[in-house]
N, C-alpha and C. Protein backbone atom coordinates (compact mmCIF):
# COMPACT_ATOMS: atom_id res chain seq x y z
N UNK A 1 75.25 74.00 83.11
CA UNK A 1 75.47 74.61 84.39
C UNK A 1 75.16 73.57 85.47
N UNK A 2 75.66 73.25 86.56
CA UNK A 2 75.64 72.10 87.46
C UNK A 2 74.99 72.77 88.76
N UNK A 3 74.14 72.03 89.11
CA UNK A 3 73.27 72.87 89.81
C UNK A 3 73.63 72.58 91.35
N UNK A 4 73.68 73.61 91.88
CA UNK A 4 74.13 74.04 93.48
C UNK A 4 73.57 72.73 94.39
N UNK A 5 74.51 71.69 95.58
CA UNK A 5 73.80 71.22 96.65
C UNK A 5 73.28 72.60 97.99
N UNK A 6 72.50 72.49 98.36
CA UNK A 6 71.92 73.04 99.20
C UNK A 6 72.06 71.91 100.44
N UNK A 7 71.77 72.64 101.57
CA UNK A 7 71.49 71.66 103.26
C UNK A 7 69.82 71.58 103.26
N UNK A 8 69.50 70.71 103.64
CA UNK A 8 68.06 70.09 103.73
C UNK A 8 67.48 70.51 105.10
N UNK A 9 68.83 71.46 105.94
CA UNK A 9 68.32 71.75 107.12
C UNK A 9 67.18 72.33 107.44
N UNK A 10 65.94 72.22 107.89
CA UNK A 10 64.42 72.92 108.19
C UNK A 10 63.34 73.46 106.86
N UNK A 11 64.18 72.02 105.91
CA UNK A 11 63.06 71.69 104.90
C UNK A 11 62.15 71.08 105.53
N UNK A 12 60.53 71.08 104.99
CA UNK A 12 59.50 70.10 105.31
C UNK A 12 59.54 69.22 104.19
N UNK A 13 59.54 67.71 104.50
CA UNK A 13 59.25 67.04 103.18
C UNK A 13 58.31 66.13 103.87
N UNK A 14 57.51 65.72 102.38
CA UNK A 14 56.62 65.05 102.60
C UNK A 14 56.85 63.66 101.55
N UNK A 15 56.99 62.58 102.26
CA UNK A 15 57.48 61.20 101.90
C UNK A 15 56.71 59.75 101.70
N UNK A 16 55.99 59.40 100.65
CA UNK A 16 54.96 59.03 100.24
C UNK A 16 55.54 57.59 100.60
N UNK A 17 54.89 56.14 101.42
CA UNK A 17 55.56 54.88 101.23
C UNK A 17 56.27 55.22 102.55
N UNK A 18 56.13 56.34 103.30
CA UNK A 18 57.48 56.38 104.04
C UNK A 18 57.49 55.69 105.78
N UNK A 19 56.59 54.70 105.63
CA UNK A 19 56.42 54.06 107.06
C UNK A 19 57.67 52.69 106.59
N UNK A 20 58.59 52.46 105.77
CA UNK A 20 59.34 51.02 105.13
C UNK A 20 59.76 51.32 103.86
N UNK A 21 61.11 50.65 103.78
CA UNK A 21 61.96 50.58 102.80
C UNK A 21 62.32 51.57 102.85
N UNK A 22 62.43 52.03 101.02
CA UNK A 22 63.52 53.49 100.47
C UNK A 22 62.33 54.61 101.37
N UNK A 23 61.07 54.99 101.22
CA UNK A 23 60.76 55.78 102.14
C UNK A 23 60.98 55.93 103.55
N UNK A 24 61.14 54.92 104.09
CA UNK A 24 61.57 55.22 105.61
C UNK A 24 63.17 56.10 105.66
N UNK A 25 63.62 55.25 104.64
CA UNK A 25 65.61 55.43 104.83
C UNK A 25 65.59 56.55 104.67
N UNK A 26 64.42 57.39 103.31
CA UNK A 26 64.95 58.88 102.77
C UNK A 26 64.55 59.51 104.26
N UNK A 27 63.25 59.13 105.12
CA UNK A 27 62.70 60.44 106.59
C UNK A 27 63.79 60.09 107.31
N UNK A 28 64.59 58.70 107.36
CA UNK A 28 65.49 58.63 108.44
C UNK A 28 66.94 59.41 108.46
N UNK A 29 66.94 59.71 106.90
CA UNK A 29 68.04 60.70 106.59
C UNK A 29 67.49 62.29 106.48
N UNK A 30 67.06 62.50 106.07
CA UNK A 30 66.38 64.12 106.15
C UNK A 30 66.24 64.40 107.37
N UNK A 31 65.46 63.62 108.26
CA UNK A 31 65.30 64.03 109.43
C UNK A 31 66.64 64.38 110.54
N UNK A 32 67.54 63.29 110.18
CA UNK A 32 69.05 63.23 110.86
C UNK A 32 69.77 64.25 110.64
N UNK A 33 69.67 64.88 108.91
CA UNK A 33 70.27 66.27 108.99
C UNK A 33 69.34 67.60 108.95
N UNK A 34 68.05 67.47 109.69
CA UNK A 34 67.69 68.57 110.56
C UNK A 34 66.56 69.02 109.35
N UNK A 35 65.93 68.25 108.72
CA UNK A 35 64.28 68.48 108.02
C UNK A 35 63.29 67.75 108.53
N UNK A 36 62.56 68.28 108.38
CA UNK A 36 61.06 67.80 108.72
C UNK A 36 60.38 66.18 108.20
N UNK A 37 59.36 66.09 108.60
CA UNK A 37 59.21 64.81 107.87
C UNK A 37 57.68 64.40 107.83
N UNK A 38 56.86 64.21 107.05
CA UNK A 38 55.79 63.42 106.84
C UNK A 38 55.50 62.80 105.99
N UNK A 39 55.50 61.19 106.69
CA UNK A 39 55.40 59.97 106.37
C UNK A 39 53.70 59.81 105.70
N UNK A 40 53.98 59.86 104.29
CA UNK A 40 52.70 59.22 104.11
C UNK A 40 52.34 57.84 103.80
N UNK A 41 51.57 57.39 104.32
CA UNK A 41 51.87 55.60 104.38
C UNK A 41 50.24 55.01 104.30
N UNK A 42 49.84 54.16 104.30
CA UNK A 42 48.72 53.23 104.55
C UNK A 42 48.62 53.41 105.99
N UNK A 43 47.23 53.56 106.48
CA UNK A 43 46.97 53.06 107.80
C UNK A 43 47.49 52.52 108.78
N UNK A 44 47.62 51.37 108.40
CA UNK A 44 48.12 50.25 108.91
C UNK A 44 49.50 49.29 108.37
N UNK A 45 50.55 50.61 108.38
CA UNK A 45 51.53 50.45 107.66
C UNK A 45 52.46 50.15 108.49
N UNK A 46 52.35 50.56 110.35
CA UNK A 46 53.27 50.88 111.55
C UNK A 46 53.78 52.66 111.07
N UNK A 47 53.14 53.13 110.45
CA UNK A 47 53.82 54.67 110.61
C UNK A 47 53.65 55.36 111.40
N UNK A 48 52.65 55.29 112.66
CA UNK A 48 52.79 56.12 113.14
C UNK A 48 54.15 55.75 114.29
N UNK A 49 54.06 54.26 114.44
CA UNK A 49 55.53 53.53 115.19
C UNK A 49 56.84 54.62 114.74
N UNK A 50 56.88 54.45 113.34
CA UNK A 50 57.96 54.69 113.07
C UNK A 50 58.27 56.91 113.24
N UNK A 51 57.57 57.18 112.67
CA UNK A 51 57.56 58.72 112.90
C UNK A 51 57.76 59.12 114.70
N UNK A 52 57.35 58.09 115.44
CA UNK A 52 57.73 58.40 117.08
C UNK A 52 58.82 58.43 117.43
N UNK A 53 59.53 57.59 116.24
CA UNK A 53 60.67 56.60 116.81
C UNK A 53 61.54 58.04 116.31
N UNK A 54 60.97 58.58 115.10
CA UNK A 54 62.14 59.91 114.63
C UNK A 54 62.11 60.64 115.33
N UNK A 55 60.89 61.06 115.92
CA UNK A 55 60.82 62.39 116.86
C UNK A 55 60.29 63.34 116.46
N UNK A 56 60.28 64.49 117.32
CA UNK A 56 59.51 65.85 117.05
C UNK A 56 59.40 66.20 115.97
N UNK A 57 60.22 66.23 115.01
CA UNK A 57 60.42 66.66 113.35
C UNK A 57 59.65 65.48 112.66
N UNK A 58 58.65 64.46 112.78
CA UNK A 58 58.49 63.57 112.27
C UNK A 58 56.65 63.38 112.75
N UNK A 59 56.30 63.57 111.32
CA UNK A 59 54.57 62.89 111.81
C UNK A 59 53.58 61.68 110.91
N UNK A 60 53.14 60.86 111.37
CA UNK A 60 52.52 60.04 110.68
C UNK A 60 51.32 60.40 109.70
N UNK A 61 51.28 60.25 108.87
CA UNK A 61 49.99 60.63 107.91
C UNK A 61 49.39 59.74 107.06
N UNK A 62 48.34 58.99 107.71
CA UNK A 62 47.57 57.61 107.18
C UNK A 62 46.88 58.20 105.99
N UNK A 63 47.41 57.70 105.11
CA UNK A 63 46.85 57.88 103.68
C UNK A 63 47.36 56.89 102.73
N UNK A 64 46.10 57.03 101.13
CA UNK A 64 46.13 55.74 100.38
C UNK A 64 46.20 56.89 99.48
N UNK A 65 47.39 56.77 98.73
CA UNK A 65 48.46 57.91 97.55
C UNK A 65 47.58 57.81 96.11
N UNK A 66 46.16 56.91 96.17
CA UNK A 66 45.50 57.08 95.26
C UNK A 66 44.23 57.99 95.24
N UNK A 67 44.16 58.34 96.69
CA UNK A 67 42.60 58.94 97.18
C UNK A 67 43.07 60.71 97.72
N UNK A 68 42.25 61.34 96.33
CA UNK A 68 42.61 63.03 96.64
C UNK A 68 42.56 63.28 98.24
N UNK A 69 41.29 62.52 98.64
CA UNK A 69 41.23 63.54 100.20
C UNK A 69 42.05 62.93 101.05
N UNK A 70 42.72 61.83 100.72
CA UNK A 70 43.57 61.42 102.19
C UNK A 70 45.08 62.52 101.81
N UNK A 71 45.37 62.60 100.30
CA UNK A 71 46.37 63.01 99.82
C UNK A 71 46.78 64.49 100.49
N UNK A 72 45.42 64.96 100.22
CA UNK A 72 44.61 66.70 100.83
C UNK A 72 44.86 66.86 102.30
N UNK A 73 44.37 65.34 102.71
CA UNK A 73 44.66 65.86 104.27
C UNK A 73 46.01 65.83 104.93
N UNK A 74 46.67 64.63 104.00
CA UNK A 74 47.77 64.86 104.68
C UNK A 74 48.79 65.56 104.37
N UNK A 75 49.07 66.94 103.54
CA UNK A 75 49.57 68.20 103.18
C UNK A 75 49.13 68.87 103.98
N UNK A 76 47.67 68.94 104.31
CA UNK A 76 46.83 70.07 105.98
C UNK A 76 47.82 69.73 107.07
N UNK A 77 48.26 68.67 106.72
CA UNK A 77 48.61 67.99 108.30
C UNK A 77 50.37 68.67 108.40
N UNK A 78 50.62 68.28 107.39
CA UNK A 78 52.23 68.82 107.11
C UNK A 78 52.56 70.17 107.16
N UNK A 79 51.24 71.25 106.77
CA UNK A 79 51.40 72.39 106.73
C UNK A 79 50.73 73.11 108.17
N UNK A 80 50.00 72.23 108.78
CA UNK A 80 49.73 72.76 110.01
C UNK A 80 50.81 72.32 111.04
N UNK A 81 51.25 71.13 110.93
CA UNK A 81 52.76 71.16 112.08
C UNK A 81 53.70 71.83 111.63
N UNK A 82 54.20 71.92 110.74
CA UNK A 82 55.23 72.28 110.03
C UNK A 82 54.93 73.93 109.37
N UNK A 83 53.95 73.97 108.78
CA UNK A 83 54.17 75.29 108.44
C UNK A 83 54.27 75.40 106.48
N UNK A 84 54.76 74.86 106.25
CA UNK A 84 54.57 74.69 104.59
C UNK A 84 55.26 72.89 104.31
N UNK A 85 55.12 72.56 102.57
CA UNK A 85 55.81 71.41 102.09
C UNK A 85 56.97 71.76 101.33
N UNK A 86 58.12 71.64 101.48
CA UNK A 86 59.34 72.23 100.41
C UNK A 86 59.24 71.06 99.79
N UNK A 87 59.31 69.73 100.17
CA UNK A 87 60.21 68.41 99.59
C UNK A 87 58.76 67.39 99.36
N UNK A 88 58.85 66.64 98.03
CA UNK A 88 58.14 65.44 98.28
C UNK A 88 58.63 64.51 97.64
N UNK A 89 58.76 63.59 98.02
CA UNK A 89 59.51 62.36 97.57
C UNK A 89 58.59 61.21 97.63
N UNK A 90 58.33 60.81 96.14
CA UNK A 90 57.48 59.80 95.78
C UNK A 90 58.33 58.19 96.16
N UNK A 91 57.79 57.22 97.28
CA UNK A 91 58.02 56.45 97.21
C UNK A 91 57.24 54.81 97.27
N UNK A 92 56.20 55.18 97.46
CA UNK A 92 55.15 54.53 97.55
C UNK A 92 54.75 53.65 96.29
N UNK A 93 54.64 52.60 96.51
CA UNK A 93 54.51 51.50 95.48
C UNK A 93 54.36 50.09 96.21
N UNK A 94 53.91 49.37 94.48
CA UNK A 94 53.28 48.16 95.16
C UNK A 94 53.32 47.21 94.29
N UNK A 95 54.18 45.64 93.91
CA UNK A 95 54.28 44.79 92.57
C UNK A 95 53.84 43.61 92.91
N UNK A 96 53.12 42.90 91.88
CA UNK A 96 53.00 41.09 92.27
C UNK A 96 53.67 40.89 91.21
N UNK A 97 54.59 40.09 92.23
CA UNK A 97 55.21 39.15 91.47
C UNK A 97 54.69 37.56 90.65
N UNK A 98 54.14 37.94 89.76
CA UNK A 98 52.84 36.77 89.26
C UNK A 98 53.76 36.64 87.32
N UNK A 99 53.73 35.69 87.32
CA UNK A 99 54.46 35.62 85.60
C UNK A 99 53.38 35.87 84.82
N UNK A 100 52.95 36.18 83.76
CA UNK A 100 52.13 36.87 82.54
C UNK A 100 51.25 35.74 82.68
N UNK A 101 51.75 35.01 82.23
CA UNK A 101 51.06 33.38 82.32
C UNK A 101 51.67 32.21 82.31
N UNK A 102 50.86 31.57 83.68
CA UNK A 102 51.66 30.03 84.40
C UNK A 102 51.26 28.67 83.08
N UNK A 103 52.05 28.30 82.66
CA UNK A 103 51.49 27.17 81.86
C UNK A 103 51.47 26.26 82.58
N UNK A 104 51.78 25.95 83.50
CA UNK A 104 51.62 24.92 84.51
C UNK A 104 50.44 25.01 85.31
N UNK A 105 49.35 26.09 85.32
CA UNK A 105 48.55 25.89 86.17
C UNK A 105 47.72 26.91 85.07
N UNK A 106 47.96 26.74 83.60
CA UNK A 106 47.10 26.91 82.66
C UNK A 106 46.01 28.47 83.61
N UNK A 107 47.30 29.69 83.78
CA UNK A 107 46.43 30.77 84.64
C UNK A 107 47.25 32.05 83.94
N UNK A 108 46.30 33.13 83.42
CA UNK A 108 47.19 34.02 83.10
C UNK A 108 47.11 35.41 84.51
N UNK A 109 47.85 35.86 84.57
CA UNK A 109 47.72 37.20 85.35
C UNK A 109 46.44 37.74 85.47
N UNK A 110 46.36 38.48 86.82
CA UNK A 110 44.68 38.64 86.74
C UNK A 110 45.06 40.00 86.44
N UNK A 111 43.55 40.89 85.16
CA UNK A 111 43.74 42.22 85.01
C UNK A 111 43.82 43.16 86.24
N UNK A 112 43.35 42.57 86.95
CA UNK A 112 42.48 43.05 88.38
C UNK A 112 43.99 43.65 89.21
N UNK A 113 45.06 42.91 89.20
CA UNK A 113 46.28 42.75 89.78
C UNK A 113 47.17 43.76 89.27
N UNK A 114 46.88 43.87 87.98
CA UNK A 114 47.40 44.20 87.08
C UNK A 114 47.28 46.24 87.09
N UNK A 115 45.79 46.56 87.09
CA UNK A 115 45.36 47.83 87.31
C UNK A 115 45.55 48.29 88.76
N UNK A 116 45.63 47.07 89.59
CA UNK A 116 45.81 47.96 91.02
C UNK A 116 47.39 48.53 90.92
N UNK A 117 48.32 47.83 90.49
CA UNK A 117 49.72 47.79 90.62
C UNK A 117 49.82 49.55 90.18
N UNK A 118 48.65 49.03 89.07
CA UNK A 118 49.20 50.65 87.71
C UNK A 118 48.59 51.96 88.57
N UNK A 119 47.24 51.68 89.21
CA UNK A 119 46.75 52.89 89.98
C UNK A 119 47.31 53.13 91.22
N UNK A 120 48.24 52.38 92.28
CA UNK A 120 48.99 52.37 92.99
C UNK A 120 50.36 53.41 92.72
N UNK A 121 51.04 52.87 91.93
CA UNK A 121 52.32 53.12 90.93
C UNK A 121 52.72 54.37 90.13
N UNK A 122 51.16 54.26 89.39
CA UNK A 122 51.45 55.17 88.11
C UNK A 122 50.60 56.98 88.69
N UNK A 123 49.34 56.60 88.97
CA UNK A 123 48.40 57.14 89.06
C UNK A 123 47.96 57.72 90.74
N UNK A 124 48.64 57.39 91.19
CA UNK A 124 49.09 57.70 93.30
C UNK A 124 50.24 58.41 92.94
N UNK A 125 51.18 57.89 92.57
CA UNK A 125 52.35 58.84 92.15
C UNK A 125 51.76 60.13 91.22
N UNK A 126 51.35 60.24 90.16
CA UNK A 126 50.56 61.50 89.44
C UNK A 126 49.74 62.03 90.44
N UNK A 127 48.97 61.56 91.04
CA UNK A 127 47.72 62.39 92.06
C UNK A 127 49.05 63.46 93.29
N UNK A 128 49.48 62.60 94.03
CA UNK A 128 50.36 63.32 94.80
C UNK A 128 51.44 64.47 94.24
N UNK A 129 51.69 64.22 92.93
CA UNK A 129 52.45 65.08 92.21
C UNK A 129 51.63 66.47 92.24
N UNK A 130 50.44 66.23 91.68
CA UNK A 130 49.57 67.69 91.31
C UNK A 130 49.54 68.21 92.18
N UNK A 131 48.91 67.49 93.43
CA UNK A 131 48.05 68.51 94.73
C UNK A 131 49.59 68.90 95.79
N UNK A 132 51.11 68.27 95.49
CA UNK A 132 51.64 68.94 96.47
C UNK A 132 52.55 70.35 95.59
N UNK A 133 52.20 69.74 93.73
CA UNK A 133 52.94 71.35 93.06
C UNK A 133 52.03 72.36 93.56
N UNK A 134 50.75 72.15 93.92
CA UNK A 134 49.95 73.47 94.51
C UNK A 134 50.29 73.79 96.10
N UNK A 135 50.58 73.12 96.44
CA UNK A 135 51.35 73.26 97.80
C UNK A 135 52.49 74.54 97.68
N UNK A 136 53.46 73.66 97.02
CA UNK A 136 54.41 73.73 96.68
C UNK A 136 54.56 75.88 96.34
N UNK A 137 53.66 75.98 95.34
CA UNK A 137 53.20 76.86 94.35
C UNK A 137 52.72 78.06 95.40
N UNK A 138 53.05 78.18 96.78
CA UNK A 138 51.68 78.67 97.69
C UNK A 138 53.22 79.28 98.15
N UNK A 139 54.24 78.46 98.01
CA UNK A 139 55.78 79.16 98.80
C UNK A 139 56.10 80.05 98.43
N UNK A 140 57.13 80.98 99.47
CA UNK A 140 57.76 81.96 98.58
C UNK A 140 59.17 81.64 97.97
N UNK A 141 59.47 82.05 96.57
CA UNK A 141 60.94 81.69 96.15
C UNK A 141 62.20 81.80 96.57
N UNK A 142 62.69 80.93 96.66
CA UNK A 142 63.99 80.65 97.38
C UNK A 142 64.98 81.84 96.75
N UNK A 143 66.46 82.00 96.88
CA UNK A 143 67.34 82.74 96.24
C UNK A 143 67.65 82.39 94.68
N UNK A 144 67.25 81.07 94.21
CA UNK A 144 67.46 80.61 93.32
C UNK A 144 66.34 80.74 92.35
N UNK A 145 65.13 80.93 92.94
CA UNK A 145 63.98 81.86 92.68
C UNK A 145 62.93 79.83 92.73
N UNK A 146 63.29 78.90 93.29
CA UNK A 146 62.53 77.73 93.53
C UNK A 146 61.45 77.25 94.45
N UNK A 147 60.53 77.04 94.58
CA UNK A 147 59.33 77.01 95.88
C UNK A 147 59.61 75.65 96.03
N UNK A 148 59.93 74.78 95.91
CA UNK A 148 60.26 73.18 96.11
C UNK A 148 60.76 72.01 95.29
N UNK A 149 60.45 71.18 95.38
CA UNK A 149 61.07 70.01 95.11
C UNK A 149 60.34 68.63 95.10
N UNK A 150 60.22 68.06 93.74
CA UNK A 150 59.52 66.99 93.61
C UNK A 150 60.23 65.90 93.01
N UNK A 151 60.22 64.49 94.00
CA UNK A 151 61.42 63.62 93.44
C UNK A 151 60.60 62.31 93.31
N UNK A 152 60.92 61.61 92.16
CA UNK A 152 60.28 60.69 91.91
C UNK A 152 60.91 59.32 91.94
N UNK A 153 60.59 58.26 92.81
CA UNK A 153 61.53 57.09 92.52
C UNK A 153 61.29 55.71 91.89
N UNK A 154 61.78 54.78 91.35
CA UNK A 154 61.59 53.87 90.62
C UNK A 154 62.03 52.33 91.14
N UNK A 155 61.59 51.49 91.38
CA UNK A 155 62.06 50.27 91.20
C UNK A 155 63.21 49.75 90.13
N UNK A 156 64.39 49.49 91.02
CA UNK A 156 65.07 48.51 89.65
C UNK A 156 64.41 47.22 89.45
N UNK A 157 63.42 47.19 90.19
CA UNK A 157 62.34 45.70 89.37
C UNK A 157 62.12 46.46 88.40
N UNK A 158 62.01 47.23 87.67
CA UNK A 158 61.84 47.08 86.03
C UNK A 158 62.19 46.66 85.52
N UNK A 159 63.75 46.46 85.73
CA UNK A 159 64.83 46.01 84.66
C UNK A 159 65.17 44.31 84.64
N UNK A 160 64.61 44.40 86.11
CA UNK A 160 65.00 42.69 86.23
C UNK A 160 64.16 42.05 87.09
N UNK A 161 62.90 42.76 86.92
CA UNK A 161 62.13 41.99 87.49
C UNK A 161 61.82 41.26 89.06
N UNK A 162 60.35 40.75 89.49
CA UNK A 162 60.41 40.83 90.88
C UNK A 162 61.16 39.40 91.58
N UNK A 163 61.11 38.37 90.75
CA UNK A 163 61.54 36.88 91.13
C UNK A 163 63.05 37.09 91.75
N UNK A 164 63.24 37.11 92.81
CA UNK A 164 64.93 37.24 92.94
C UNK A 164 65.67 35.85 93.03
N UNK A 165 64.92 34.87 93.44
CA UNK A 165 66.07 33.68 93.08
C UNK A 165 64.66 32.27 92.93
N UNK A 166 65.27 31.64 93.09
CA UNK A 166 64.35 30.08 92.89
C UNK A 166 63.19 30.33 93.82
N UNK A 167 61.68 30.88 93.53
CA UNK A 167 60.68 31.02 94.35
C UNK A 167 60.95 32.69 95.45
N UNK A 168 62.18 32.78 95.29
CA UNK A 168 61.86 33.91 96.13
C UNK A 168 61.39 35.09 95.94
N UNK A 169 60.97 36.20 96.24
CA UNK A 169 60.25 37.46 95.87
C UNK A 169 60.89 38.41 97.11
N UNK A 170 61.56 39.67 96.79
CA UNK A 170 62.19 40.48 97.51
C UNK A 170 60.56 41.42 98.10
N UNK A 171 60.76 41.47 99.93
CA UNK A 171 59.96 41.58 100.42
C UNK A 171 60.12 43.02 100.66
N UNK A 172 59.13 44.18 100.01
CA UNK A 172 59.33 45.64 100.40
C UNK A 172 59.12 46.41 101.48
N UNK A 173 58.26 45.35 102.65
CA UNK A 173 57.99 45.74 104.16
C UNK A 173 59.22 45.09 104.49
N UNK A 174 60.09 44.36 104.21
CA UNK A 174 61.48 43.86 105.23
C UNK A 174 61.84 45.16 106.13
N UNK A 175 62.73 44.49 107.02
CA UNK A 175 63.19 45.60 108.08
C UNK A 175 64.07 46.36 107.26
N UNK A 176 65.18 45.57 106.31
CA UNK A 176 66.86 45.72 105.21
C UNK A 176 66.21 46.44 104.63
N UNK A 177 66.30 47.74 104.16
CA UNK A 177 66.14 48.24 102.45
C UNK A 177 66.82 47.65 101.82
N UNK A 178 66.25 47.88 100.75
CA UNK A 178 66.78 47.15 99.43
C UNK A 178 68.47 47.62 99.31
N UNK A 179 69.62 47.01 98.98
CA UNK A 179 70.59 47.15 99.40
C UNK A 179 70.86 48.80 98.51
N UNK A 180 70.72 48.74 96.77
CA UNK A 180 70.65 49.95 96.41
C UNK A 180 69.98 50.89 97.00
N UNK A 181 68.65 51.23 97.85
CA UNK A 181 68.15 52.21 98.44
C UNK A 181 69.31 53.15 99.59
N UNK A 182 70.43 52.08 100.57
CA UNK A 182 71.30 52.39 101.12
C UNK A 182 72.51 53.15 100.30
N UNK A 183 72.55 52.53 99.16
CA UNK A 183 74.02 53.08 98.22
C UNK A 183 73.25 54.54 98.34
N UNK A 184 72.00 55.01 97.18
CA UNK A 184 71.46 55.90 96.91
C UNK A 184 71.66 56.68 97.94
N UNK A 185 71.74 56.45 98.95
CA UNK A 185 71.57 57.63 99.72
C UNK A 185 72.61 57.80 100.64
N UNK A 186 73.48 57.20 100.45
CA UNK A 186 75.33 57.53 101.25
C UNK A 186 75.53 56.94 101.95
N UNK A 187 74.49 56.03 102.46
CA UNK A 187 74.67 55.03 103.38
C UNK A 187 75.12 54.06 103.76
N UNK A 188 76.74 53.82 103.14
CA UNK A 188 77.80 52.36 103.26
C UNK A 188 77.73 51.58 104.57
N UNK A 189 77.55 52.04 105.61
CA UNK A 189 77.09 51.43 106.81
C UNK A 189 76.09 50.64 107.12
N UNK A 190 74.60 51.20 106.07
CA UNK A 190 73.72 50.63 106.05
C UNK A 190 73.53 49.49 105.03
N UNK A 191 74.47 48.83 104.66
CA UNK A 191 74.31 47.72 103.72
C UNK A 191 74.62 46.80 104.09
N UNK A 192 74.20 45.70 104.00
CA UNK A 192 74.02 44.29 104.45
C UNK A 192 75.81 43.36 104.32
């Protein structure tokens, strides 16, 4: 059975990563066709810049996607402007680009680098998952009988890794999203 598009019109979503890159693009599109938006981002990410720049439907929410209470507060925050969370869209992430081990400088990867990436990544993404299905879980059911929506996104650095050409490393604060983040989301205009 192929499941129904719906309009995103006067959904609340809540958008993890979403001060840059694929998180900014997804609030800059939700918001354009008439949903809500909170940006959850680092501190000192420019989110609250950017959520001004969307407007009334748009609020900044300084949080670290690994720490329950920033996670906690910023769902309070979404559900006190807004009123409930329908949407959350995991985008928040973080890679070093470091090779396993340099034989040239006789250095292997530090574990240290290694566990932040995974508790960033793996474990920020799981934390935000739980506390917004209870969010989520608090709605009343749609016609389809659904209280929300939880979307999870991935790096195609998995497949091919972060090195993009001789020394270079694709920068995830750039102004450009990543050119696939634009395809993903209908955006032929927005590609380089």
């Amino acid at each position: 059975m192929a499941a129904a598009c719906r309009s995103v019109k006067g959904l609340v979503a809540v958008i993890t990563g979403g001060a840059s890159g694929l998180g900014l693009v997804t609030a800059e599109r939700l918001v354009g066709q008439g949903a809500s938006a909170v940006l959850l981002d680092l501190p000192n990410s420019g989110g609250e810049a950017q959520a001004k720049k969307l407007g009334n439907n748009c609020v900044f929410a300084p949080a670290d996607v690994t720490s329950e209470k920033d996670v906690q507060t910023a769902l309070a925050l979404a559900k006190e402007k807004f009123g409930r969370v329908d949407v959350a869209v995991n985008c928040a992430g973080i890679a070093v680009a470091i090779k396993t081990y340099n034989l040239k400088k006789s250095q292997a990867h530090t574990l240290e680098d290694f566990q932040r990436v995974l508790n960033v990544n793996l474990t920020g993404t799981f934390n935000v998952i739980r506390l917004v299905a209870g969010e989520m879980g608090q709605n009343e059911p749609d016609q389809g009988g659904q209280r929300g929506v939880i979307i999870n996104t991935a790096s195609v650095a998995a497949f091919e890794g972060q090195v993009c050409g001789q020394g270079s490393v694709w920068d995830p604060t750039a102004d450009q999203p990543p050119r696939e983040s634009a395809q993903l989301l209908g955006q032929p205009s927005a590609l380089p």
